[in-house]
Protein backbone atom coordinates (compact mmCIF):
# COMPACT_ATOMS: atom_id res chain seq x y z
CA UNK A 1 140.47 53.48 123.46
CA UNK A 2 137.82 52.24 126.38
CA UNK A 3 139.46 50.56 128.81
CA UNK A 4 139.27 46.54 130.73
CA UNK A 5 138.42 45.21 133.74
CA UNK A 6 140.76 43.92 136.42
CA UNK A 7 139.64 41.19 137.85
CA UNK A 8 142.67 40.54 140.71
CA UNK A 9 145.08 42.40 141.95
CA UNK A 10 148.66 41.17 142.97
CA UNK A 11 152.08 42.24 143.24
CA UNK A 12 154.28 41.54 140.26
CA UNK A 13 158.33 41.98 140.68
CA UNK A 14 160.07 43.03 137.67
CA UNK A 15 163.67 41.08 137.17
CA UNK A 16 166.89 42.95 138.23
CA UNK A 17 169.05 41.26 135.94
CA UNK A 18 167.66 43.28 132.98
CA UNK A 19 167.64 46.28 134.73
CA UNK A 20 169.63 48.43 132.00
CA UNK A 21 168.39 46.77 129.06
CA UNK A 22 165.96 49.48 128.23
CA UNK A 23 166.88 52.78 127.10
CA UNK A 24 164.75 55.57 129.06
CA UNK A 25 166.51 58.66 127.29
CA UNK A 26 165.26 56.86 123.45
CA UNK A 27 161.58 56.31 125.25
CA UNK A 28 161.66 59.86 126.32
CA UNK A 29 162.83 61.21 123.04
CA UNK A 30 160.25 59.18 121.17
CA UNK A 31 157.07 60.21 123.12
CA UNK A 32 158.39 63.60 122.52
CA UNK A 33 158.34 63.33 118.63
CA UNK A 34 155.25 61.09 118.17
CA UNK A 35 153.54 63.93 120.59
CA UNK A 36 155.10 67.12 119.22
CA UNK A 37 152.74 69.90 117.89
CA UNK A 38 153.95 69.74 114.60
CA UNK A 39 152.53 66.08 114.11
CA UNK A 40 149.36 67.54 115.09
CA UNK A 41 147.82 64.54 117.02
CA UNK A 42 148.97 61.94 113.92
CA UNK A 43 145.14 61.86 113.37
CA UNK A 44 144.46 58.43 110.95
CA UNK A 45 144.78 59.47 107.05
CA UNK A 46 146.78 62.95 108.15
CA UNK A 47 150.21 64.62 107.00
CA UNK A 48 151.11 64.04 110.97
CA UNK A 49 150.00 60.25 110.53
CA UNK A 50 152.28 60.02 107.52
CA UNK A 51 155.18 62.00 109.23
CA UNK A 52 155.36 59.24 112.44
CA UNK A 53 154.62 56.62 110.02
CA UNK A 54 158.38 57.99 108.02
CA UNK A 55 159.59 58.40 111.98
CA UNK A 56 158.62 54.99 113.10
CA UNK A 57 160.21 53.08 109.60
CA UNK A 58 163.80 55.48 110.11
CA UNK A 59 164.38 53.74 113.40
CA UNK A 60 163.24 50.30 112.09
CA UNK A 61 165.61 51.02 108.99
CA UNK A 62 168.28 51.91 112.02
CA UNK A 63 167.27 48.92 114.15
CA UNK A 64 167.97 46.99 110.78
CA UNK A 65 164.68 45.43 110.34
CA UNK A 66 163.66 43.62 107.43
CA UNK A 67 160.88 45.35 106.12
CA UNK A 68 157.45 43.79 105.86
CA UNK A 69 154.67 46.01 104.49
CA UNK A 70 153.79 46.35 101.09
CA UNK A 71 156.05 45.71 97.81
CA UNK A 72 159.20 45.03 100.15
CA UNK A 73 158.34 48.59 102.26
CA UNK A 74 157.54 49.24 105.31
CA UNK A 75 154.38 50.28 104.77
CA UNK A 76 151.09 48.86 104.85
CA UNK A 77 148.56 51.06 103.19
CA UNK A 78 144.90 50.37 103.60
CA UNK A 79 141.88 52.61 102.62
CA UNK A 80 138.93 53.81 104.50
CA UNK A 81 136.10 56.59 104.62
CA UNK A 82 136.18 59.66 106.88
CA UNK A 83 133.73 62.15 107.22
CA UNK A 84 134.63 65.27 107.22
CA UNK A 85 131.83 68.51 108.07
CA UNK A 86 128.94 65.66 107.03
CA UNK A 87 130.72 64.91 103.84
CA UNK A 88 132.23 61.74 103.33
CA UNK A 89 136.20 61.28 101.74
CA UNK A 90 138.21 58.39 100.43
CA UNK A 91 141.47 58.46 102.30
CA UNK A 92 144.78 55.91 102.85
CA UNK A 93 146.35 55.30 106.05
CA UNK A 94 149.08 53.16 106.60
CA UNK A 95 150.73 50.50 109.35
CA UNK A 96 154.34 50.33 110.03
CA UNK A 97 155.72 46.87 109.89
CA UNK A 98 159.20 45.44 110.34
CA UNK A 99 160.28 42.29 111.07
CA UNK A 100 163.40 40.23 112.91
CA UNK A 101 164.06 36.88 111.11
CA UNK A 102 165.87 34.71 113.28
CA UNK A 103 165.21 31.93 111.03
CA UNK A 104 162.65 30.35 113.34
CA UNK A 105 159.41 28.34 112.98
CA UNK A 106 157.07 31.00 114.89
CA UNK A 107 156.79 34.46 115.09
CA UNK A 108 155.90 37.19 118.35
CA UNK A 109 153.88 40.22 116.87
CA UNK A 110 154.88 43.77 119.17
CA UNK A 111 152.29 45.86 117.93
CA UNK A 112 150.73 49.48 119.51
CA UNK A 113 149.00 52.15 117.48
CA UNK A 114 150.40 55.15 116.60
CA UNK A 115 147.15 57.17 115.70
CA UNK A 116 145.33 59.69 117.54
CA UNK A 117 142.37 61.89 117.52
CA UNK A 118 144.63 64.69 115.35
CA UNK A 119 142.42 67.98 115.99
CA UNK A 120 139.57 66.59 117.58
CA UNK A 121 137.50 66.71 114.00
CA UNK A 122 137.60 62.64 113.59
CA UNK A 123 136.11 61.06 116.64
CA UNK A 124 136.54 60.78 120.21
CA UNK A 125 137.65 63.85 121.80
CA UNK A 126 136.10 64.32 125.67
CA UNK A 127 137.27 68.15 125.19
CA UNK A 128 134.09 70.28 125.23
CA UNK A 129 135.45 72.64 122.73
CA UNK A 130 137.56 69.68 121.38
CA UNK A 131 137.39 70.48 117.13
CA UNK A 132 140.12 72.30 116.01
CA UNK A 133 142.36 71.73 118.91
CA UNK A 134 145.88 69.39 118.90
CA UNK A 135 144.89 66.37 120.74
CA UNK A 136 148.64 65.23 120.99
CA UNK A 137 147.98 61.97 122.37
CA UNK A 138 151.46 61.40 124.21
CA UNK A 139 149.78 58.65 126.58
CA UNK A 140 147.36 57.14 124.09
CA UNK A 141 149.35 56.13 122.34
CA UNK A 142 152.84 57.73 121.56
CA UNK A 143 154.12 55.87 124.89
CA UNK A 144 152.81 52.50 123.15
CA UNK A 145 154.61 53.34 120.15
CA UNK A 146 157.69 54.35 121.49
CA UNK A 147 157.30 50.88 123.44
CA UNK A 148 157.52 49.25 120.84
CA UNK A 149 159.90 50.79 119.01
CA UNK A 150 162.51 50.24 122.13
CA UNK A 151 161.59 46.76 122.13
CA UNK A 152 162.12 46.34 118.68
CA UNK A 153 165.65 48.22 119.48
CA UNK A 154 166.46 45.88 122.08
CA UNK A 155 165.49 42.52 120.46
CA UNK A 156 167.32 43.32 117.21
CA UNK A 157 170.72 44.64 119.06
CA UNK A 158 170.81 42.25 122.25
CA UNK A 159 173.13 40.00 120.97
CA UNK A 160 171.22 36.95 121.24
CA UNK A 161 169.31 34.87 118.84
CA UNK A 162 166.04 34.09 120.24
CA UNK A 163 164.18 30.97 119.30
CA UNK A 164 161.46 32.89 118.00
CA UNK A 165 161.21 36.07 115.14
CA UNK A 166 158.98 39.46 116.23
CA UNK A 167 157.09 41.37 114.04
CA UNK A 168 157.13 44.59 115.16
CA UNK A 169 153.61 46.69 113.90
CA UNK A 170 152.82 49.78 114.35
CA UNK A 171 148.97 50.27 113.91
CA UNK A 172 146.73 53.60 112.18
CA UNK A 173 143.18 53.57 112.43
CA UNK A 174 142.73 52.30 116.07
CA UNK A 175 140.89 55.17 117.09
CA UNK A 176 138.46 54.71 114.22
CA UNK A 177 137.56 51.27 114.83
CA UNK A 178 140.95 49.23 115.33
CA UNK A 179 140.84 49.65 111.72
CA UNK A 180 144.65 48.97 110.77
CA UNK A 181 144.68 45.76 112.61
CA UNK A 182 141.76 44.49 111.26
CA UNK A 183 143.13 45.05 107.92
CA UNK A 184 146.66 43.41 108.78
CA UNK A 185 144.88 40.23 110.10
CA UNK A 186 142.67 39.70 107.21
CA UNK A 187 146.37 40.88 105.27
CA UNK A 188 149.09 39.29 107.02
CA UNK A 189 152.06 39.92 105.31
CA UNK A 190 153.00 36.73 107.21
CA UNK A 191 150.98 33.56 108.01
CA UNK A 192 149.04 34.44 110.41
CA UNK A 193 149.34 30.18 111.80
CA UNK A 194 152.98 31.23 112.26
CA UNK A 195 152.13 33.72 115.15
CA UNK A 196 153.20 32.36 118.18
CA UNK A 197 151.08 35.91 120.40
CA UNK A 198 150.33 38.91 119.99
CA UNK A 199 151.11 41.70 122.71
CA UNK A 200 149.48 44.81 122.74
CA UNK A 201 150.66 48.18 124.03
CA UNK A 202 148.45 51.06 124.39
CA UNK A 203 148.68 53.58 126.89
CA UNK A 204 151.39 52.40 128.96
CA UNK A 205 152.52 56.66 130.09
CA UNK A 206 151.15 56.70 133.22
CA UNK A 207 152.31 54.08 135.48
CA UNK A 208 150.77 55.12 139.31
CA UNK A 209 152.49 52.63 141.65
CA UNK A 210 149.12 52.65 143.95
CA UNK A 211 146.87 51.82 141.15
CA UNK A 212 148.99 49.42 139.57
CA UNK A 213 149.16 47.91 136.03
CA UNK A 214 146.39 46.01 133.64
CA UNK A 215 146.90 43.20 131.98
CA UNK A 216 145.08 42.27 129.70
CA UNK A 217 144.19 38.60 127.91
CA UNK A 218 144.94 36.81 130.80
CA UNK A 219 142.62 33.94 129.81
CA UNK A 220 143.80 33.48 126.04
CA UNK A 221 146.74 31.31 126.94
CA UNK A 222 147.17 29.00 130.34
CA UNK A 223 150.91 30.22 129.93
CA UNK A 224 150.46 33.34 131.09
CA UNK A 225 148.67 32.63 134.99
CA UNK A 226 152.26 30.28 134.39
CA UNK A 227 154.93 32.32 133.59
CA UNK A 228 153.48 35.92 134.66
CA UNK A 229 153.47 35.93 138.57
CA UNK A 230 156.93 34.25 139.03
CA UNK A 231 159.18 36.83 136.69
CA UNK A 232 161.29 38.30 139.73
CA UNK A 233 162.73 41.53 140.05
CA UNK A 234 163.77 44.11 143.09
CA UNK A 235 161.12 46.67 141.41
CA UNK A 236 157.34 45.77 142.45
CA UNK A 237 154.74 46.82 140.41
CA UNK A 238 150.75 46.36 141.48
CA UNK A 239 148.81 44.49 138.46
CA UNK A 240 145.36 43.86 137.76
CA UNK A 241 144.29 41.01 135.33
CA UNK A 242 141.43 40.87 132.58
CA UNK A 243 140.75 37.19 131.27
CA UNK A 244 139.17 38.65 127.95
CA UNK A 245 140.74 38.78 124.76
CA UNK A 246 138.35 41.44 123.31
CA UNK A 247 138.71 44.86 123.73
CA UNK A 248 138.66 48.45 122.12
CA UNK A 249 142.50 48.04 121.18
CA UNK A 250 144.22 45.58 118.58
CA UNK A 251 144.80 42.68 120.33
CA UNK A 252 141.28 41.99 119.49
CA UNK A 253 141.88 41.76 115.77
CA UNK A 254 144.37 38.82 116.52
CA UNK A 255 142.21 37.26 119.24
CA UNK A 256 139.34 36.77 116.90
CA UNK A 257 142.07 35.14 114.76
CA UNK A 258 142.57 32.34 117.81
CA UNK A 259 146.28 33.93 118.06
CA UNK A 260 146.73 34.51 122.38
CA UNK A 261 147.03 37.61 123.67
CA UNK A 262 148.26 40.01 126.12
CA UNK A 263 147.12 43.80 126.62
CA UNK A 264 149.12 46.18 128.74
CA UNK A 265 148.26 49.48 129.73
CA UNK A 266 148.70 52.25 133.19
CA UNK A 267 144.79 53.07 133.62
CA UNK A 268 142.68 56.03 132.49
CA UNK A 269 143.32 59.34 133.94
CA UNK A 270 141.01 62.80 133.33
CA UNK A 271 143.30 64.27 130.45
CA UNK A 272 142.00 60.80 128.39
CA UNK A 273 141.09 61.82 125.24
CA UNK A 274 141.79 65.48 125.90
CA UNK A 275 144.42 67.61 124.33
CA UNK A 276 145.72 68.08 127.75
CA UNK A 277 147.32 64.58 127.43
CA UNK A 278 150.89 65.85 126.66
CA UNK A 279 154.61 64.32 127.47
CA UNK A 280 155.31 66.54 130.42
CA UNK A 281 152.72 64.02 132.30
CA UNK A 282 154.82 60.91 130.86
CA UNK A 283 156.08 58.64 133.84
CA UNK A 284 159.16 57.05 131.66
CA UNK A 285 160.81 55.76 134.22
CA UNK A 286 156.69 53.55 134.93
CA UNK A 287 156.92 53.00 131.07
CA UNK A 288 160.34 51.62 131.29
CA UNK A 289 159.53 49.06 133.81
CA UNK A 290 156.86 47.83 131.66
CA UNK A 291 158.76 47.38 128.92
CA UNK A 292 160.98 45.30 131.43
CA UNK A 293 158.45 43.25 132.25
CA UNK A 294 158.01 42.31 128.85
CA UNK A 295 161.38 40.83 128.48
CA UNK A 296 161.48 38.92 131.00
CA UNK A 297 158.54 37.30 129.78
CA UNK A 298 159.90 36.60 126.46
CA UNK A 299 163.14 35.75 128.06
CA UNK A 300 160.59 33.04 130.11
CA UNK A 301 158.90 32.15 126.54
CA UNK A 302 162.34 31.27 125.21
CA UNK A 303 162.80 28.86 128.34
CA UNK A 304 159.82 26.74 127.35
CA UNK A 305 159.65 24.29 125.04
CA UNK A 306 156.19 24.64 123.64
CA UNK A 307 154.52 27.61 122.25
CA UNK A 308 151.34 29.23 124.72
CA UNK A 309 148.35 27.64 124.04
CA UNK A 310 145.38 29.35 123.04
CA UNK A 311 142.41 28.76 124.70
CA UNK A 312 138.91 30.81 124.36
CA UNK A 313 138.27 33.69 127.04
CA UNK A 314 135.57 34.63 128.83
CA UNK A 315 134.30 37.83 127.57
CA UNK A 316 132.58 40.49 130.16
CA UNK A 317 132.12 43.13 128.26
CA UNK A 318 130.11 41.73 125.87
CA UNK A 319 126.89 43.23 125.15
CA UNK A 320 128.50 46.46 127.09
CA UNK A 321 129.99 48.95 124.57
CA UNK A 322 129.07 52.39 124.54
CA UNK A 323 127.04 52.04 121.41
CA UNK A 324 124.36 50.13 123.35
CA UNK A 325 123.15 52.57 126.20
CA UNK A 326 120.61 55.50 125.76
CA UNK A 327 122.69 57.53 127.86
CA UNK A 328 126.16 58.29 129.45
CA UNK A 329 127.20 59.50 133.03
CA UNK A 330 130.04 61.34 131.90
CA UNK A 331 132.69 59.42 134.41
CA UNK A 332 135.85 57.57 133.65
CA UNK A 333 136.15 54.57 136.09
CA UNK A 334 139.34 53.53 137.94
CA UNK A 335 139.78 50.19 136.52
CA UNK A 336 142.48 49.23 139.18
CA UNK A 337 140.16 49.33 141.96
CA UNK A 338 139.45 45.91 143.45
CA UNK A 339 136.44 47.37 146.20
CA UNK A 340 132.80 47.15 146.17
CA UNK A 341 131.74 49.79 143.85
CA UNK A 342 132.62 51.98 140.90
CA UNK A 343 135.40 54.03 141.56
CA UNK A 344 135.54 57.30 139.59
CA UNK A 345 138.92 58.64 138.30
CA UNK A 346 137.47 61.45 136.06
CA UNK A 347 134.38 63.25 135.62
CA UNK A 348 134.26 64.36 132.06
CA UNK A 349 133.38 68.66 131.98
CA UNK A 350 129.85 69.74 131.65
CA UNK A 351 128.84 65.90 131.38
CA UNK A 352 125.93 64.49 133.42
CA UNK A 353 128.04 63.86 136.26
CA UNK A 354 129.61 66.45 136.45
CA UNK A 355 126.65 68.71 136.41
CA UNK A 356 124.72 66.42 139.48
CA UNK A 357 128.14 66.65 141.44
CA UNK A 358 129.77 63.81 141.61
CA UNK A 359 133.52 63.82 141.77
CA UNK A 360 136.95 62.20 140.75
CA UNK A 361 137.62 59.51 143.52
CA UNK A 362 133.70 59.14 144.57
CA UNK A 363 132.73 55.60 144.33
CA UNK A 364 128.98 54.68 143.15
CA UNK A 365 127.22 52.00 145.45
CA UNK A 366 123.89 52.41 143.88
CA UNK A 367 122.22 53.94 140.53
CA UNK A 368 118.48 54.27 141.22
CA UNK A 369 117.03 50.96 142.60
CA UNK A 370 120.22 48.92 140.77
CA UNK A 371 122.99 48.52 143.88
CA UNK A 372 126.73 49.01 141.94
CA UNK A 373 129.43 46.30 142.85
CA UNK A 374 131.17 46.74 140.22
CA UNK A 375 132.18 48.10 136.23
CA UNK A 376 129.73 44.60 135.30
CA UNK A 377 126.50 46.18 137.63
CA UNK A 378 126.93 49.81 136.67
CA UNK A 379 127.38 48.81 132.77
CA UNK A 380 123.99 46.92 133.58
CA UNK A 381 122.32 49.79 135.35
CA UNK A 382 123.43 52.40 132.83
CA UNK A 383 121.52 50.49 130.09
CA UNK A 384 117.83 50.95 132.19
CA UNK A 385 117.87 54.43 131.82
CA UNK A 386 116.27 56.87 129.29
CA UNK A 387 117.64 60.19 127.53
CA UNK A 388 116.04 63.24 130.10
CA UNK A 389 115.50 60.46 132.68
CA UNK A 390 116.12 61.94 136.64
CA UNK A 391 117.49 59.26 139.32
CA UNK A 392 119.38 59.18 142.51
CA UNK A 393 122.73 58.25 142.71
CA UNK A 394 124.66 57.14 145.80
CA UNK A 395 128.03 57.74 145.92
CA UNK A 396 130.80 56.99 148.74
CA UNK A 397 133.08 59.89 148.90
CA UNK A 398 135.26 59.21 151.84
CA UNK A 399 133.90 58.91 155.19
CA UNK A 400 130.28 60.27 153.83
CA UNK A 401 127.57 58.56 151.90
CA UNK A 402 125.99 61.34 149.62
CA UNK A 403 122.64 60.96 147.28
CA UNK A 404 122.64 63.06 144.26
CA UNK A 405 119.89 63.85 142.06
CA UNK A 406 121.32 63.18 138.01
CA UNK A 407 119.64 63.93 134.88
CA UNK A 408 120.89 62.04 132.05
């Protein structure tokens, strides 16, 4: 998935009183199935898919979730094309749905998807000798899923009766186009005018306590600028904010549906995308406090006595997607940084940058005659260049201002 833009940075406390409600050793465990070998990166349409999709339904079964795919399963199937070598195949893939009646009016959807890039032959992988490899995928998005799956654990067996049901869905296909969720909004096995919000988890692993957390869909719903900065706790976590309600996760399929939103996830890091992304480099204990965060801000949901409004958000990365530029520098930015500047926190290998020089925590000021304040001016600048093009780039790399000389 492509990340969002922060647009502030604050402190948000996470509340002490819920401090044990979340299980770290069943988060652990989790990540450490979804992202096992033997799944083989639970690419969309794959026997690894289909094993975590049987995974995911056992602990819904155990949770005792009503189920809520297809003819009274837990399964949603949906078809869709890969290509495979240049040759295009009919395939099936399938969500994971399961549902908490507690005889209420409105409904919270917990969704995250559970697909990955399998061996590298779908889409997506950065790896430069990516085909054929496991991508295991234990940040993007095993830790979503096994999110999820906790919350769903906690919200069925806490002993209280919330004023609201969940629907608890894990996604395939998001790798390939948030394909699931597209097909469960235009599907709902619920009405979809019965959805309260929608929160998203997708790469939640990797909680840095410097960088902070994103949150995104900030400007779906006036509730959340409400309810968001006053949920108090003794742990402190940094978090940026994104108004949009469109990304390259699912929320986006239930945005488009007017449903608000919320999007959380730890940042990009260089093993994005990479088979190196494995659940030795899982910060539970980061993940955890998300999920705390969470539900304390249902817990603040239940308080109120209307549901979050929805309300249309300003969208900056329209027009900005990959798909539209000629060429590519090869960087991942640090979305948590609030300076003047792009921030780089990777340099994909023997990419453009990469090859002019330019390093992990250098932070562009200027791409040919376009100066860089931000993601917004270097998405801009990126789309005035041509394929075999040659411009200087300044970059602030500590103390130092350096030009290089890149050929995209």
């Amino acid at each position: 998935m492509k990340k969002l833009l922060p647009l502030l940075l604050t402190v948000l406390p996470i509340q002490a009183g819920l401090a044990q409600s979340i299980n770290t050793p069943d988060l652990q465990k989790h990540v450490e199935v979804l992202a096992a070998d033997s799944l083989e990166g639970r690419g969309t349409a794959t026997l690894g898919e289909i094993k975590a999709a049987n995974y995911i339904a056992d602990h819904f079964r155990k949770y005792g979730l009503i189920p809520k795919g297809d003819e009274e399963g837990y399964f949603q199937p949906f078809g869709l094309t890969l290509s495979f070598e240049g040759v295009p195949h009919r395939a099936a893939a399938r969500n994971v749905v399961g549902y908490l009646d507690n005889g209420a009016d409105k409904t919270i959807v917990i969704g995250a998807h559970y697909d990955h890039l399998g061996r590298g032959y779908q889409s997506g992988s950065l790896a430069p000798q990516g085909k054929g490899v496991i991508h295991n995928g234990a940040d993007d998005n095993a830790s979503g899923t096994a999110g999820m799956m906790e919350l769903a654990r906690y919200l069925a067996g806490n002993g209280i009766k919330e004023r609201h049901n969940f629907l608890f869905i894990a996604f395939s296909g998001e790798e390939l186009g948030l394909l699931g969720s597209k097909y469960f909004v235009d599907n709902p096995t619920i009405p979809l005018n019965n959805v309260s919000f929608m929160i998203n988890l997708d790469m939640i692993g990797r909680l840095d306590t410097r960088k902070g957390l994103t949150i995104g869909g900030w400007g779906t719903s006036p509730a959340w600028g409400k309810l968001m900065p006053d949920i108090a706790t003794k742990e402190k976590v940094k978090y940026g904010i994104d108004s949009s309600g469109v990304g390259a996760s699912d929320h986006t399929s239930f945005y488009l549906k007017q449903i608000p939103v919320l999007f959380f996830f730890t940042g990009v890091h260089s093993d994005y995308h990479k088979p190196s992304d494995d659940t030795d480099k899982i910060n539970v204990d980061g993940t955890a406090s998300v999920l705390r965060l969470i539900t304390n801000l249902i817990q603040k949901v239940e308080e109120e006595k209307t549901e979050p409004a929805y309300t249309t958000a300003g969208n900056p990365h329209s027009g900005m997607t990959q798909s539209t530029f000629k060429v590519t520098l090869g960087v991942m930015p640090d979305y948590a940084y609030s300076g003047k500047g792009l921030k780089i926190d990777g340099v994909i290998e023997k990419r453009t940058a990469e090859t002019a020089g330019i390093k992990a925590g250098d932070v562009v000021v200027r791409m040919g005659e376009y100066p860089i304040n931000d993601i917004q001016d270097y998405m801009k600048a990126l789309g005035k260049f041509e394929k075999g093009q040659t411009s200087e780039v300044e970059v602030q790399r500590g103390t130092d201002k350096k030009i290089l000389k890149v050929t995209f």
